[in-house]
Protein backbone atom coordinates (compact mmCIF):
# COMPACT_ATOMS: atom_id res chain seq x y z
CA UNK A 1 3.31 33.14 16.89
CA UNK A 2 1.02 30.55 18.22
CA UNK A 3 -1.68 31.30 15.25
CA UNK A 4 1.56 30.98 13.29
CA UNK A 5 2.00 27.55 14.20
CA UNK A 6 -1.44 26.30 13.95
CA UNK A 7 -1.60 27.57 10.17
CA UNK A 8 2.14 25.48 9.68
CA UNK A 9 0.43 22.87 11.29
CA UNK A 10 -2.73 22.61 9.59
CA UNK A 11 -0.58 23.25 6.03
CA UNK A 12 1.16 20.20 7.60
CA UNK A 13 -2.00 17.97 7.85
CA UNK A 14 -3.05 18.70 4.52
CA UNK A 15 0.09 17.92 3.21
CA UNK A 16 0.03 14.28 5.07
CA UNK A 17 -3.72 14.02 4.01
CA UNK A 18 -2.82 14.47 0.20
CA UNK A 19 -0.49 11.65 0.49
CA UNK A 20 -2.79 9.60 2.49
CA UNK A 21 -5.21 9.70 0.24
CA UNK A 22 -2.86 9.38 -3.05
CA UNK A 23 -2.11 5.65 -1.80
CA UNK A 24 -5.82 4.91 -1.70
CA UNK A 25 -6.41 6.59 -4.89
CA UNK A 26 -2.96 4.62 -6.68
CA UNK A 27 -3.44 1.17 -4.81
CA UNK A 28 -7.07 1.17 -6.57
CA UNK A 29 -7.57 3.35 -9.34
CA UNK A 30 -3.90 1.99 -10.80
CA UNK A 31 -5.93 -0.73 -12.10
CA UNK A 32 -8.85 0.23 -13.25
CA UNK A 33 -8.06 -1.22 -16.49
CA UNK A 34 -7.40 -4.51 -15.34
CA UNK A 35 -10.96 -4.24 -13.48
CA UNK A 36 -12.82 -3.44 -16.63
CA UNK A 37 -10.82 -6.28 -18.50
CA UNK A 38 -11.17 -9.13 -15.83
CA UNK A 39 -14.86 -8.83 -14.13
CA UNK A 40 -16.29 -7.26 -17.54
CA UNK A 41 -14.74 -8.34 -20.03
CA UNK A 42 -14.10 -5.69 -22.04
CA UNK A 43 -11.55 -4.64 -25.05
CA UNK A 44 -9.07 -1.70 -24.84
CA UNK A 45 -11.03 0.52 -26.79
CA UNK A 46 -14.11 0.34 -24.42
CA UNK A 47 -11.69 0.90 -21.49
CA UNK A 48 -9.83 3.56 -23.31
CA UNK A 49 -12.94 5.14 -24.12
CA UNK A 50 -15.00 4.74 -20.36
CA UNK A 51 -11.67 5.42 -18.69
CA UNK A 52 -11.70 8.88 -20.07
CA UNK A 53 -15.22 10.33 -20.17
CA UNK A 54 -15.12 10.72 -16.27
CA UNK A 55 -11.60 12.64 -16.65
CA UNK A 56 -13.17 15.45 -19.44
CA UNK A 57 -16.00 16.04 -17.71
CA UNK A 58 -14.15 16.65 -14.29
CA UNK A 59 -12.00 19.34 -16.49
CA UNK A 60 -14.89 21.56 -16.88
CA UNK A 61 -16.55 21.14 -13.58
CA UNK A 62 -13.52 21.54 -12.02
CA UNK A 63 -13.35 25.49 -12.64
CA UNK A 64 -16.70 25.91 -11.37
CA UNK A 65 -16.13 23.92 -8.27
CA UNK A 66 -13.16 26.58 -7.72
CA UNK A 67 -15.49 29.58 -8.13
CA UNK A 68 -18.04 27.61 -5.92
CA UNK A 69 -14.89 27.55 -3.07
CA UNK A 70 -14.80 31.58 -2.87
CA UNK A 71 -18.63 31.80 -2.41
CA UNK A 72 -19.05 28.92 0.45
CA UNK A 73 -15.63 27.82 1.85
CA UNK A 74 -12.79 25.97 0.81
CA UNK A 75 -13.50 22.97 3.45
CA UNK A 76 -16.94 22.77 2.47
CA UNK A 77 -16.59 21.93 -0.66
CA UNK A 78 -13.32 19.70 -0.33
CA UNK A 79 -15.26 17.92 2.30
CA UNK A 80 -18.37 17.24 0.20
CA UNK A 81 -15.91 16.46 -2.66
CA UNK A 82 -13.79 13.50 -0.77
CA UNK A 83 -17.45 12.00 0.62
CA UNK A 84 -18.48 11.80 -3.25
CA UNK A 85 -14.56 9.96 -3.49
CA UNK A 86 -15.46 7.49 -0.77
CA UNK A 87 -18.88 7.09 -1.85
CA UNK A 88 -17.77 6.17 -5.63
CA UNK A 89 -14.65 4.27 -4.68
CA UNK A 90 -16.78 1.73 -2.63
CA UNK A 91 -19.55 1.58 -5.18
CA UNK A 92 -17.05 0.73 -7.44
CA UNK A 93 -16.03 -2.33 -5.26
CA UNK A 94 -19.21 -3.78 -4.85
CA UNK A 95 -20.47 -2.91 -8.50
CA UNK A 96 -21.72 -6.05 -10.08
CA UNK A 97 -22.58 -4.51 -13.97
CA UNK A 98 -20.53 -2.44 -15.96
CA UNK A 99 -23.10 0.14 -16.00
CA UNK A 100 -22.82 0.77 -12.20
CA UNK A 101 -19.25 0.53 -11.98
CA UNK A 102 -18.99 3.54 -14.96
CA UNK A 103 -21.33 5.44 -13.20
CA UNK A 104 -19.11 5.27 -10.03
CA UNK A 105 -16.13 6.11 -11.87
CA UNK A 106 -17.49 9.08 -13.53
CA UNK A 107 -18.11 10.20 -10.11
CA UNK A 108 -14.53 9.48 -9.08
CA UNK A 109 -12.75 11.35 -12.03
CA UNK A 110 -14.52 14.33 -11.20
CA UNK A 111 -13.93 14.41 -7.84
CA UNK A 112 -10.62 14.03 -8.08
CA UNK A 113 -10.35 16.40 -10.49
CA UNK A 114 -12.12 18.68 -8.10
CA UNK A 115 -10.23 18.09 -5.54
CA UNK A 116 -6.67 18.98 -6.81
CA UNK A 117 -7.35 23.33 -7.58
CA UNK A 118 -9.70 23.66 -4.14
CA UNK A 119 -7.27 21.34 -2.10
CA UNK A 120 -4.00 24.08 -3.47
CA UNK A 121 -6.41 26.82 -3.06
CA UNK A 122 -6.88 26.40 0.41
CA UNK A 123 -3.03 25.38 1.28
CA UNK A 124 -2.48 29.22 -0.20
CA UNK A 125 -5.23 30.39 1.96
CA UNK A 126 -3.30 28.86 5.05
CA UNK A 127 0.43 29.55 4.51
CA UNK A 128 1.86 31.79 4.53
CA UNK A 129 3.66 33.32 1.33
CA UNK A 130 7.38 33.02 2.17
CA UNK A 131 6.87 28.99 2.74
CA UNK A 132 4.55 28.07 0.02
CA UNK A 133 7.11 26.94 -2.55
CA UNK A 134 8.55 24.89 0.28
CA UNK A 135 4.99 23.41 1.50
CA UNK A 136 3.88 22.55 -2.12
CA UNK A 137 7.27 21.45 -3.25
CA UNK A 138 6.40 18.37 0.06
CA UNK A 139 3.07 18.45 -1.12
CA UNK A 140 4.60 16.96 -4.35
CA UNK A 141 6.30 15.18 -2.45
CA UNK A 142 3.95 12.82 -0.45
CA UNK A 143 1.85 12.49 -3.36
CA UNK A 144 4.70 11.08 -5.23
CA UNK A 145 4.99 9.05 -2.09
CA UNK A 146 1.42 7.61 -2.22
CA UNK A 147 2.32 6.97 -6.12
CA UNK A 148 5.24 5.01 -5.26
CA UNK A 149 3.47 2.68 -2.18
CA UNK A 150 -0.12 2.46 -3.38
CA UNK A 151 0.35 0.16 -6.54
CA UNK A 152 2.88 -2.06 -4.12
CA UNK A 153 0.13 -2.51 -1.98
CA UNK A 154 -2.50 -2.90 -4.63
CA UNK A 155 -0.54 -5.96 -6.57
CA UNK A 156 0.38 -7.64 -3.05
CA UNK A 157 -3.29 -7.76 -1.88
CA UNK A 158 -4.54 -8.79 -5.15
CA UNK A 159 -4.77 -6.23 -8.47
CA UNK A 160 -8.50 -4.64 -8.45
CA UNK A 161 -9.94 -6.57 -5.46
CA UNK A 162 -13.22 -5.53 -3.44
CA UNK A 163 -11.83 -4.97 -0.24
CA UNK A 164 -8.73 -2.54 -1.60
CA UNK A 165 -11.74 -0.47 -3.22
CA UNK A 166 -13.95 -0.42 0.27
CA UNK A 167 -10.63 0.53 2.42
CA UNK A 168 -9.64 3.35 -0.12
CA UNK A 169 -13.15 4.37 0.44
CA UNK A 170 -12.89 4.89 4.20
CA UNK A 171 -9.55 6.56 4.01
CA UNK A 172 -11.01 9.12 1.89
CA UNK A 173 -14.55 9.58 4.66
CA UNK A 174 -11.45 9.73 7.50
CA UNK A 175 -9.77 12.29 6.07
CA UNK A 176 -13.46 14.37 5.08
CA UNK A 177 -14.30 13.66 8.34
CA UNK A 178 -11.07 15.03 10.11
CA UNK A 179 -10.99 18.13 7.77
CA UNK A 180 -14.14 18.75 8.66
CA UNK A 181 -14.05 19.35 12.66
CA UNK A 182 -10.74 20.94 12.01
CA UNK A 183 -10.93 24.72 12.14
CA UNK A 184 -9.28 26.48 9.12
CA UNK A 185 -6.76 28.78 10.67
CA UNK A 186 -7.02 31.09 7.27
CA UNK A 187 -5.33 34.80 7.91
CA UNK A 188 -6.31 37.85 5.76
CA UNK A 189 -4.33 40.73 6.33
CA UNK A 190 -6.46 44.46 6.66
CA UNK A 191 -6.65 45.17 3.38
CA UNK A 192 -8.40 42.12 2.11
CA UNK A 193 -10.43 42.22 5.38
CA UNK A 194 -11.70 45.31 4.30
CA UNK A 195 -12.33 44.47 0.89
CA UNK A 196 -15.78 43.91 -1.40
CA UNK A 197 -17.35 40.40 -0.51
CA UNK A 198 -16.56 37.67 -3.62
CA UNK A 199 -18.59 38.66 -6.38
CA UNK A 200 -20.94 36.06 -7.64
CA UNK A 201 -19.95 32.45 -9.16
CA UNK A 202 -20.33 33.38 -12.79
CA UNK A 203 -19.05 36.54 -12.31
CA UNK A 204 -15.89 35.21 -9.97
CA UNK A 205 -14.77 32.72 -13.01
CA UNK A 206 -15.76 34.97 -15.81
CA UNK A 207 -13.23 37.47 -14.18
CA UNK A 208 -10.28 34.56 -14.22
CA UNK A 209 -10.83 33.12 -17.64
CA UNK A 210 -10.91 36.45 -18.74
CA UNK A 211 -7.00 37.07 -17.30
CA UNK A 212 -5.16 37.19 -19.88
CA UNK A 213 -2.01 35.62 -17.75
CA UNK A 214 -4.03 32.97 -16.60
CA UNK A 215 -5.30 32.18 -20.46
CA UNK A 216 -1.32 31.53 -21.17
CA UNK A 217 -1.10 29.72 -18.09
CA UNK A 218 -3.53 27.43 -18.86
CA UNK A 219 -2.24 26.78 -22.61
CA UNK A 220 1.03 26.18 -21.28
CA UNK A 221 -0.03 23.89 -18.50
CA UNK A 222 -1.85 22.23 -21.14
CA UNK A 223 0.85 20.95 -23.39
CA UNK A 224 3.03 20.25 -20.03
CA UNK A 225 0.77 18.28 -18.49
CA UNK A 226 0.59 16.64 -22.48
CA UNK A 227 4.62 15.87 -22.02
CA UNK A 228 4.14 14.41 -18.32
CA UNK A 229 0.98 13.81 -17.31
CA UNK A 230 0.28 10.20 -19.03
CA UNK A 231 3.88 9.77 -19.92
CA UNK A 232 3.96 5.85 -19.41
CA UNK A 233 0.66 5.57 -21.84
CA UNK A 234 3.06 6.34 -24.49
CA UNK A 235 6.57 5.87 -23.83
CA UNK A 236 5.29 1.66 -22.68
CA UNK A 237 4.23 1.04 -25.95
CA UNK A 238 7.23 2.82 -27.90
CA UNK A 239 9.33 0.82 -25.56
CA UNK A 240 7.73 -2.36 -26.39
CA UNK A 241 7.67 -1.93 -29.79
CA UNK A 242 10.87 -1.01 -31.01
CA UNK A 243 13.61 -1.96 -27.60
CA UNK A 244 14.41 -5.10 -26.61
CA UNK A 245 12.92 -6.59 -23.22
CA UNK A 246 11.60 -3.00 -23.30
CA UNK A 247 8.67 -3.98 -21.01
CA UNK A 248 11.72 -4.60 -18.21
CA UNK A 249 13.41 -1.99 -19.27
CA UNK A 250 9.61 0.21 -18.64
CA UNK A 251 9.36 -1.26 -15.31
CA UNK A 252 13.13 -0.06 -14.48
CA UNK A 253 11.84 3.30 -15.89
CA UNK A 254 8.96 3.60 -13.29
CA UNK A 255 11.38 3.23 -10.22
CA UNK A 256 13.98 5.39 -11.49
CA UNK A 257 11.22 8.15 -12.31
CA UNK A 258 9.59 7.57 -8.28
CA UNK A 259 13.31 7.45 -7.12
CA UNK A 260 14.39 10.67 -8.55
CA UNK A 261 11.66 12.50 -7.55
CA UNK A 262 12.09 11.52 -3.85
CA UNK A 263 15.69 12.33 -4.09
CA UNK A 264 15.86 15.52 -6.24
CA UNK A 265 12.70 17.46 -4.96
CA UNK A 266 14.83 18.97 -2.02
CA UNK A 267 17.21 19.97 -4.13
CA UNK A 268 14.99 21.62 -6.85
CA UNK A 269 12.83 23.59 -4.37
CA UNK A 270 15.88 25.31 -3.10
CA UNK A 271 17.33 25.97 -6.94
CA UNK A 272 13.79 27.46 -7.31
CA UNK A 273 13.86 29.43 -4.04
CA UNK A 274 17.28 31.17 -5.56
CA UNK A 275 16.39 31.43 -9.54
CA UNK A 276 12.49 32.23 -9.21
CA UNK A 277 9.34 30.52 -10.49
CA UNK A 278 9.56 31.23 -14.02
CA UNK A 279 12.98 30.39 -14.52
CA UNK A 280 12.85 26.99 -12.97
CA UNK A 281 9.68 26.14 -14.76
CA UNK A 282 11.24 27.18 -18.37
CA UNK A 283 14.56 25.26 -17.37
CA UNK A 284 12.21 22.45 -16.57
CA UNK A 285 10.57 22.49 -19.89
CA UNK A 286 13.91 22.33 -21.33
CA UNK A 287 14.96 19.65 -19.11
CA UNK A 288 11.38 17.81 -21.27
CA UNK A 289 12.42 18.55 -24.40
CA UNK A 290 16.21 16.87 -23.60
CA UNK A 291 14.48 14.32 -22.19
CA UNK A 292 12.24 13.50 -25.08
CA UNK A 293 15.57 13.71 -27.38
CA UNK A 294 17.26 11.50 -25.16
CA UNK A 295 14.45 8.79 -25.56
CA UNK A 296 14.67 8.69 -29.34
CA UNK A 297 18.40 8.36 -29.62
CA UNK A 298 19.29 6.33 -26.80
CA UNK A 299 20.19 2.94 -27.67
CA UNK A 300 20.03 0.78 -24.66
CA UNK A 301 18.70 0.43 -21.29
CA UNK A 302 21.61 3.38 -19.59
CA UNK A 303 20.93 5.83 -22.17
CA UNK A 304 17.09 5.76 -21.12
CA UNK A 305 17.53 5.74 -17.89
CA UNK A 306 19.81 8.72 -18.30
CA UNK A 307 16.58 10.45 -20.22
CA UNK A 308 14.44 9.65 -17.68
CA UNK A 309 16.46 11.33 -15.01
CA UNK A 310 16.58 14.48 -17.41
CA UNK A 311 12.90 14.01 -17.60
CA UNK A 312 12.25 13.43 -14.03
CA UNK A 313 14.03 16.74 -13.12
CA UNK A 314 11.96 18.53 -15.44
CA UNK A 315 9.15 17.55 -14.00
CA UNK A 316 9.82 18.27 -10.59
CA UNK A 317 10.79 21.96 -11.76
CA UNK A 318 7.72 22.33 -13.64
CA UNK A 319 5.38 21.15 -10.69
CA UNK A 320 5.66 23.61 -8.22
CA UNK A 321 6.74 26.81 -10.26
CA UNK A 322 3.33 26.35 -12.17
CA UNK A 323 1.47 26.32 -8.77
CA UNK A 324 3.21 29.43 -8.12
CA UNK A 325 2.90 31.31 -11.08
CA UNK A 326 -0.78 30.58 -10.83
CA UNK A 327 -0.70 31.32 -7.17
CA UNK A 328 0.81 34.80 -7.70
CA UNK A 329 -1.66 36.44 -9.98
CA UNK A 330 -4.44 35.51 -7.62
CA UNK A 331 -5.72 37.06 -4.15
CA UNK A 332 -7.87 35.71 -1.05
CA UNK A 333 -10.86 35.91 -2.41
CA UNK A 334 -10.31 34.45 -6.20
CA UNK A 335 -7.77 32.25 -5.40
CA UNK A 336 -10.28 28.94 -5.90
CA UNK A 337 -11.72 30.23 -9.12
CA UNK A 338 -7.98 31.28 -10.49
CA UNK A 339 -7.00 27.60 -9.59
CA UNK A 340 -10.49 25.60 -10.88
CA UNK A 341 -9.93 27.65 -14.44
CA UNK A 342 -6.17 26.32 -14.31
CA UNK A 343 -7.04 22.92 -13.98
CA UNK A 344 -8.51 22.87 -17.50
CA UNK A 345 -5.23 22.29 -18.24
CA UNK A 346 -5.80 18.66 -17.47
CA UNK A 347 -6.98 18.23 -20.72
CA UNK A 348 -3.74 17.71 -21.60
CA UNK A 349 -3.90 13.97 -20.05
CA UNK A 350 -5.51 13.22 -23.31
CA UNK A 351 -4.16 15.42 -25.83
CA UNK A 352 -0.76 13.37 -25.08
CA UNK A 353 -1.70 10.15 -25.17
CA UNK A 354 -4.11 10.52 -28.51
CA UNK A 355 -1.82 12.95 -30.23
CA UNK A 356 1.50 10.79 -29.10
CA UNK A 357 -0.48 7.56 -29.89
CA UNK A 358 -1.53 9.23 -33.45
CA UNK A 359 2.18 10.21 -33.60
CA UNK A 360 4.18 6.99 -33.06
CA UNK A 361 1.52 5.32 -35.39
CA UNK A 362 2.30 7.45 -38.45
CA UNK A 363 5.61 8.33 -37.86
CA UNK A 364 7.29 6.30 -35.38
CA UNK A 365 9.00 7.46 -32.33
CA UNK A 366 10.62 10.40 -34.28
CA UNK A 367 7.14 12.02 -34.67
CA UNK A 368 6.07 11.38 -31.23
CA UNK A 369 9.14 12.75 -28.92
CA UNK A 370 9.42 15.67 -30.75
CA UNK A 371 6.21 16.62 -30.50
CA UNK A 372 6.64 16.15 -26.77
CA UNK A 373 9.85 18.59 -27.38
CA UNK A 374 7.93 21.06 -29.15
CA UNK A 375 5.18 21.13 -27.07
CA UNK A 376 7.89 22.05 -24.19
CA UNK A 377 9.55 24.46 -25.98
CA UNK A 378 5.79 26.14 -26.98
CA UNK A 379 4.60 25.96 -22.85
CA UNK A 380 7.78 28.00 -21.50
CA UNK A 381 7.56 30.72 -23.65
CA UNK A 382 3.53 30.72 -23.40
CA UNK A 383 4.55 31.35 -19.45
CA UNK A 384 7.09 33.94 -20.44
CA UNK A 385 4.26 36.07 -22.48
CA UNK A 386 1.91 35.39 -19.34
CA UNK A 387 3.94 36.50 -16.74
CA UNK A 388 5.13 39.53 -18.49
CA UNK A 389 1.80 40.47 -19.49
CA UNK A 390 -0.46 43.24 -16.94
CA UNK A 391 -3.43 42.58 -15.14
CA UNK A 392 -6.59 42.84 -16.60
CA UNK A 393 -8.09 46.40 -15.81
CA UNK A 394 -10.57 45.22 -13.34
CA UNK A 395 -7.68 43.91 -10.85
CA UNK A 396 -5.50 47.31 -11.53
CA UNK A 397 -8.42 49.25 -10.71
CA UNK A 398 -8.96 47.45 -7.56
CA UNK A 399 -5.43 47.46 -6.78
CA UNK A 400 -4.98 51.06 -6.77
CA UNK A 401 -7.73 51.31 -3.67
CA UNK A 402 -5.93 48.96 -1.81
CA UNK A 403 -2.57 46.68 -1.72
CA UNK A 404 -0.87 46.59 -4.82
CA UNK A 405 -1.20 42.21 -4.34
CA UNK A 406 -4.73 42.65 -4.88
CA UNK A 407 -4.20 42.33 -8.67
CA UNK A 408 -0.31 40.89 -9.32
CA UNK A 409 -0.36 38.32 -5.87
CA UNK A 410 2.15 38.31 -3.69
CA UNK A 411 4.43 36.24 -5.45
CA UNK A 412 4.08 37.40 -9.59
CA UNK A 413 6.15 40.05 -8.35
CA UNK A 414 8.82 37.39 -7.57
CA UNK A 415 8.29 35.05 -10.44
CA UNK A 416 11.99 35.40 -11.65
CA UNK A 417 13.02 35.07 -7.50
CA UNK A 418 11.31 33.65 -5.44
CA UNK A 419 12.12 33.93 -1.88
């Protein structure tokens, strides 16, 4: 019981850490653009173009930072990786040529993208499996939280300053720092106790891109995280273009989006907890596609607001049941590389904007939202095929010498319930 409580606990600190760290992150990185424009002068192209090299490359080292995780610890990489965040955040303060403050950035985008697969990985490695829907579901949660309060603080002590840059940076050291002389209270049952040690790096992440399951989980995050993931880089300008006051109207869309995520995430978790992981992501990507729909017909400020609800609850749906699906075809010892291979899907923060942008340029807003519906429609039944599909042969075989989890997880089984 008491080793119990120190793994709820230390889920628990993790959990306020994320959303600690999510306000430094938003009350800095929010305005990056603004940064670039103001002290360097630059045009949106440049920006676009610097803005989003640091991003790509973070999406491929990301899956070998997972793999990495297995061989020497969770909190030694996540601890190295947040350093490299504090380091680059308050280089990027001080930075006096655009050269230096890319360079920094770089840095930043790929630790950050680093960060996200180990820092799940090692909240599976701690809770236990009953609660993890509930624990990521606040996870989501504080982030959200950070999202909502770190731009506030960010315009009231002056967009892009020095000093927000150099205090984001020591938030992030604390936090290294405190994860660091806090023992990881990780419990393996027998079975995985007993097991083979992790197989090499190559070898660990060679095995997950080679699941087929996690190959259709990855696809479909893709085109989700295409939908939401940079939603306001392309519903602003459709807004602005073709709505009146739609730039108010965008600003009214932000806080309803923050608002219903605070209020509905409760209530979603527990629809998940009764209708399983892969129904309440597919419900969510149907929730996207109304959404979408919603935007192009709606004629006035209430019918988009009514959208973005739809979209909103879609979102928080999709969130969690994707950690879990992804969760549940991995074990103890792959769990980092099954998570760094998912995060490719990030790529998806610029399919959406340049394919949306591409869209709404030829075609108008028609073109654009329903390729966001499509792509929704395409993602949930790229998650039906993968959870459906068997294990690859490797995982079987190593299942059949041990617990059956080994190769499905302990929650695949429970991907249509998940209790």
């Amino acid at each position: 019981m008491r080793h119990d409580n120190q793994r709820l606990s230390y889920v628990l600190f993790l959990i306020a850490g994320s959303g600690l760290v999510t306000i430094a992150r938003a009350m800095t990185l929010s305005f990056l653009a603004i940064k670039l424009q103001q002290s360097f002068g630059l045009g949106p192209a440049m920006i676009g173009a610097l803005l989003g090299i640091g991003p790509l490359v973070g999406a491929v080292a990301a899956p070998f930072a997972g793999s990495l995780s297995d061989r020497v610890g969770r909190k030694t990489v996540l601890t190295l990786t947040l350093l490299s965040m504090a380091v680059a955040l308050t280089c990027m303060g001080l930075a006096e040529t655009v050269l230096t403050f890319c360079i920094a950035q770089i840095v930043a985008a790929i630790a950050l993208a680093i960060y996200e697969p180990i820092s799940r990985a090692l909240m599976s490695d701690v809770c236990p499996q009953p609660l993890r829907l509930r624990y990521f579901s606040w996870r989501y949660t504080a982030t959200n939280v950070g999202w909502a309060i770190g731009p506030l603080m960010g315009i009231a002590a002056g967009a892009a300053s020095t000093i927000l840059f150099v205090i984001a940076g020591v938030v992030y050291a604390m936090f290294a720092l405190a994860l660091y002389m806090l023992h990881v209270p990780i419990h393996q049952s027998d079975d995985v106790s007993k097991a083979p040690a992790s197989p090499p790096l190559l070898e660990s992440l060679k095995a997950a891109i080679g699941d087929p399951r996690l190959a259709f989980f990855v696809s479909g995050g893709t085109l989700l995280i295409a939908v939401y993931g940079q939603w306001s880089a392309t519903l602003a300008p459709y807004l602005t273009g073709n709505v009146a006051e739609g730039m108010e109207i965008y600003a009214y869309l932000v806080s309803i989006n923050g608002a219903a995520v605070l209020i509905g995430n409760p209530f979603a978790r527990r629809f998940v907890e009764r209708a399983g992981a892969l129904n309440g992501l597919v419900i969510g990507c149907m929730l996207f596609a109304f959404g979408e729909v919603g935007f192009l017909s709606a004629a006035g400020f209430w019918g988009l607001a009514v959208s973005m609800v739809v979209f909103t609850i879609g979102e928080i749906l999709v969130v969690p049941c994707e950690y879990m699906l992804v969760d549940g075809i991995a074990n103890d010892r792959n769990r980092g590389s099954y998570f760094g291979a998912h995060s490719f899907s990030t790529i998806g923060n610029f399919i959406g904007p340049t394919l949306g942008g591409a869209m709404l340029g030829a075609f108008g807003g028609p073109g654009m939202f329903l390729l966001f519906a499509g792509f929704s429609a395409i993602s949930a039944i790229l998650f039906a095929i993968g959870t459906r599909m068997p294990p690859p042969k490797a995982a079987a075989q190593q299942s059949s010498a041990g617990s059956p989890e080994a190769a499905t997880g302990p929650c695949l089984r429970g991907a249509y319930l998940v209790a």
